[in-house]
C-alpha atoms as a PDB file:
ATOM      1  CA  UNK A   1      19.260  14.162  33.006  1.00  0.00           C
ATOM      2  CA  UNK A   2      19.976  10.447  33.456  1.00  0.00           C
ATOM      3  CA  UNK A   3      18.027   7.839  31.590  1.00  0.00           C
ATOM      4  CA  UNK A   4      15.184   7.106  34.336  1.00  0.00           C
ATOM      5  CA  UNK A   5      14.440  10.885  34.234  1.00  0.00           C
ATOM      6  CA  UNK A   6      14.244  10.851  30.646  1.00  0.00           C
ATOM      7  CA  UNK A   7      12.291   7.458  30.478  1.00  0.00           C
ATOM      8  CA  UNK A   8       9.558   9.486  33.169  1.00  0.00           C
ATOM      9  CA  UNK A   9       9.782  13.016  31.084  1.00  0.00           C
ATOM     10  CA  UNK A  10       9.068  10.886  27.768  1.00  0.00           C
ATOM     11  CA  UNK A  11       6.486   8.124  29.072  1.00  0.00           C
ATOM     12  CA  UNK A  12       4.755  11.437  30.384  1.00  0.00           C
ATOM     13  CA  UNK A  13       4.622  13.898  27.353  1.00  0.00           C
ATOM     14  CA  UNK A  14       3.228  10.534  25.705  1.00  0.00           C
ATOM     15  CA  UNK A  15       0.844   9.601  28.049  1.00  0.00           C
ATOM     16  CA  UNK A  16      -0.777  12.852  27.938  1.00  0.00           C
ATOM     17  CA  UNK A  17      -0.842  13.293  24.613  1.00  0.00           C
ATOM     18  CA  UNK A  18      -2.343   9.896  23.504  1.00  0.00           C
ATOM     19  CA  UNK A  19      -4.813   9.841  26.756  1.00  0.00           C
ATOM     20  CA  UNK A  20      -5.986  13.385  25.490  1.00  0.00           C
ATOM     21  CA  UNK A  21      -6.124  11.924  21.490  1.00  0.00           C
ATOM     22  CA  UNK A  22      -8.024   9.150  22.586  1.00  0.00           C
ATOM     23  CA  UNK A  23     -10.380  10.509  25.792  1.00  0.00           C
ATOM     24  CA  UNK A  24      -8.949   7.924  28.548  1.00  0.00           C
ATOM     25  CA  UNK A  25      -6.493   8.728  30.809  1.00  0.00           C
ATOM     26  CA  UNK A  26      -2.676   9.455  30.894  1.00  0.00           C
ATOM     27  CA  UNK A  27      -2.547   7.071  33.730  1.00  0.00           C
ATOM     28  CA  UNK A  28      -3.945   4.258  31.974  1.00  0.00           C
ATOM     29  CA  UNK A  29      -2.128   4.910  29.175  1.00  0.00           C
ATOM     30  CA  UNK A  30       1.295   5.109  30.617  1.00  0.00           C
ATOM     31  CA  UNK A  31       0.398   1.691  32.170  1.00  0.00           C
ATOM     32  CA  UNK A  32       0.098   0.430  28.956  1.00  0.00           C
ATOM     33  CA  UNK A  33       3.473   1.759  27.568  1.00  0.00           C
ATOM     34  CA  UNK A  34       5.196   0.533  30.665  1.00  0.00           C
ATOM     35  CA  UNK A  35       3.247  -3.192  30.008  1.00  0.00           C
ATOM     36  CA  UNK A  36       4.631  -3.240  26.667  1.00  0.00           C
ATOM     37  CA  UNK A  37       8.017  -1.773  26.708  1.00  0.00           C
ATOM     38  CA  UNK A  38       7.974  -4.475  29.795  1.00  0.00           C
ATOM     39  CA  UNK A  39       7.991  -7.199  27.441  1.00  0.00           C
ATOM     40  CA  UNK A  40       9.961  -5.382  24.837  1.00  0.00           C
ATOM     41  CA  UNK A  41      12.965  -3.727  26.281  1.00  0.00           C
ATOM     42  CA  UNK A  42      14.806  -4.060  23.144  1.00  0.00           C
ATOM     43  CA  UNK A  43      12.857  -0.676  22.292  1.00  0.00           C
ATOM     44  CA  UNK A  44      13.185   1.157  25.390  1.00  0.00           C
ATOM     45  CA  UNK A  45      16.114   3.517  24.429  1.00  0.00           C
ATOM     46  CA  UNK A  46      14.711   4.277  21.270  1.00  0.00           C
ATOM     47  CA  UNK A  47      11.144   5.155  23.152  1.00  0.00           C
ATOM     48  CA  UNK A  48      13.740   7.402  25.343  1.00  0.00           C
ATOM     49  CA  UNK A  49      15.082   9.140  22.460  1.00  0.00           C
ATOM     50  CA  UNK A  50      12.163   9.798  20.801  1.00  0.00           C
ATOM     51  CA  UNK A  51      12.716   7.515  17.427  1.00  0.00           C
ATOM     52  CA  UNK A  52       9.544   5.216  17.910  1.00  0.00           C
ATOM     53  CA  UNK A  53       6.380   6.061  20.251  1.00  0.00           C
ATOM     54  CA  UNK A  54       3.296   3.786  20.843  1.00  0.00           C
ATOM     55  CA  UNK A  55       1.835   3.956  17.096  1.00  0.00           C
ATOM     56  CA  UNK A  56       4.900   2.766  15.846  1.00  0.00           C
ATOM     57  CA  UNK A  57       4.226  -0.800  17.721  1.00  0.00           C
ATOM     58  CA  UNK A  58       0.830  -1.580  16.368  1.00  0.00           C
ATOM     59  CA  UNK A  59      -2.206  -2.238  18.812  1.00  0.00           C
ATOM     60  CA  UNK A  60       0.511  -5.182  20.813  1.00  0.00           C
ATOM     61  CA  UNK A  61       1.129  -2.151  23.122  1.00  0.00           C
ATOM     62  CA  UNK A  62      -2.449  -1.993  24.111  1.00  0.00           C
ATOM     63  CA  UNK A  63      -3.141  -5.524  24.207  1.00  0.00           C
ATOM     64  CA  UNK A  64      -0.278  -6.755  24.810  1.00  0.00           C
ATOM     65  CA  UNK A  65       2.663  -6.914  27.880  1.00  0.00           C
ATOM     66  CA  UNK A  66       2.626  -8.313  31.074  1.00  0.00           C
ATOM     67  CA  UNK A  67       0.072  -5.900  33.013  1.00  0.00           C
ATOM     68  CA  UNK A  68      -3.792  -6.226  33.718  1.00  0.00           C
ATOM     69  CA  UNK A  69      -6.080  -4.186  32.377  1.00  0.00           C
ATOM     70  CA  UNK A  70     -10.161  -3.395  33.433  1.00  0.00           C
ATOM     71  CA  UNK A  71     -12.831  -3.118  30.486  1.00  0.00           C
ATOM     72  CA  UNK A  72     -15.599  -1.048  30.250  1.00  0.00           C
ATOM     73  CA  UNK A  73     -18.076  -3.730  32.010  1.00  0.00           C
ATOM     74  CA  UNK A  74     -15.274  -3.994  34.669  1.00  0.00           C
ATOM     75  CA  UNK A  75     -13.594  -7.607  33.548  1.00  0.00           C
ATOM     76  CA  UNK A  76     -10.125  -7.413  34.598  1.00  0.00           C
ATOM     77  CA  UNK A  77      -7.949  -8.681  31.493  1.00  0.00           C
ATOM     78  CA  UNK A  78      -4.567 -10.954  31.778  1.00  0.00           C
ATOM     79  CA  UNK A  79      -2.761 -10.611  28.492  1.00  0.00           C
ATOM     80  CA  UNK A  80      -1.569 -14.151  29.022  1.00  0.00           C
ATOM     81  CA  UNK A  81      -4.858 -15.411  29.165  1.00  0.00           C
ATOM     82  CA  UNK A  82      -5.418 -14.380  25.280  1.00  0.00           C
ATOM     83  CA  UNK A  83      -4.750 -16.014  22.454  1.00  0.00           C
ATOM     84  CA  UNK A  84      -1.272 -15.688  20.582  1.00  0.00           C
ATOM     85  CA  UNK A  85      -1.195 -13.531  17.656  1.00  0.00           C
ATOM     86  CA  UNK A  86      -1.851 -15.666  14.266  1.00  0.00           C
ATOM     87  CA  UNK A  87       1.181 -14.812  11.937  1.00  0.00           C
ATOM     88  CA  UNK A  88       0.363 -13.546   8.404  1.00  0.00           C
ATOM     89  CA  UNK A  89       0.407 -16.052   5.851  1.00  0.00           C
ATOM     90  CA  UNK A  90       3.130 -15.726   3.260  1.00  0.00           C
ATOM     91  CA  UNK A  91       3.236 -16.757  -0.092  1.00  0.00           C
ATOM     92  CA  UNK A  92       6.026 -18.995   0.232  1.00  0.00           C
END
């Protein structure tokens, strides 16, 4: 299998599995994968082979990436219309 058909079988198992987990939908939830690995490709193979999945990036993959998203009250979110992260304060 070549890496697009691995990148579909794996963004699928997830999908299903964390849309099920959660009660929303494997659609919306691949969407939200694709948003952040979008922004992120640095962690796209290692999505592919299995070594991180979506918990392992923290709630940036559901607020974060490049994509839209609708809220419950039907608001359609732009992820660069939030505020940047605040960095943790170190003791420095």
């Amino acid at each position: 299998m070549d890496n697009a058909h691995l990148f579909l079988h794996r963004l699928i198992e997830c999908s299903v599995a964390i849309g099920w987990q959660a009660g929303v939908g494997g659609r919306e939830t691949a969407g939200a994968i694709v948003s952040y690995l979008a922004v992120h490709p640095e962690r796209l193979q290692s999505f592919i082979d299995c070594n991180e999945n979506p918990f392992d990036w923290g709630e940036e993959w559901i607020k974060g990436g490049v994509l839209t998203w609708q809220t419950k009250d039907g608001r359609i979110i732009d992820p660069a219309d939030l505020p940047l992260p605040t960095p943790p304060e170190t003791n420095a």
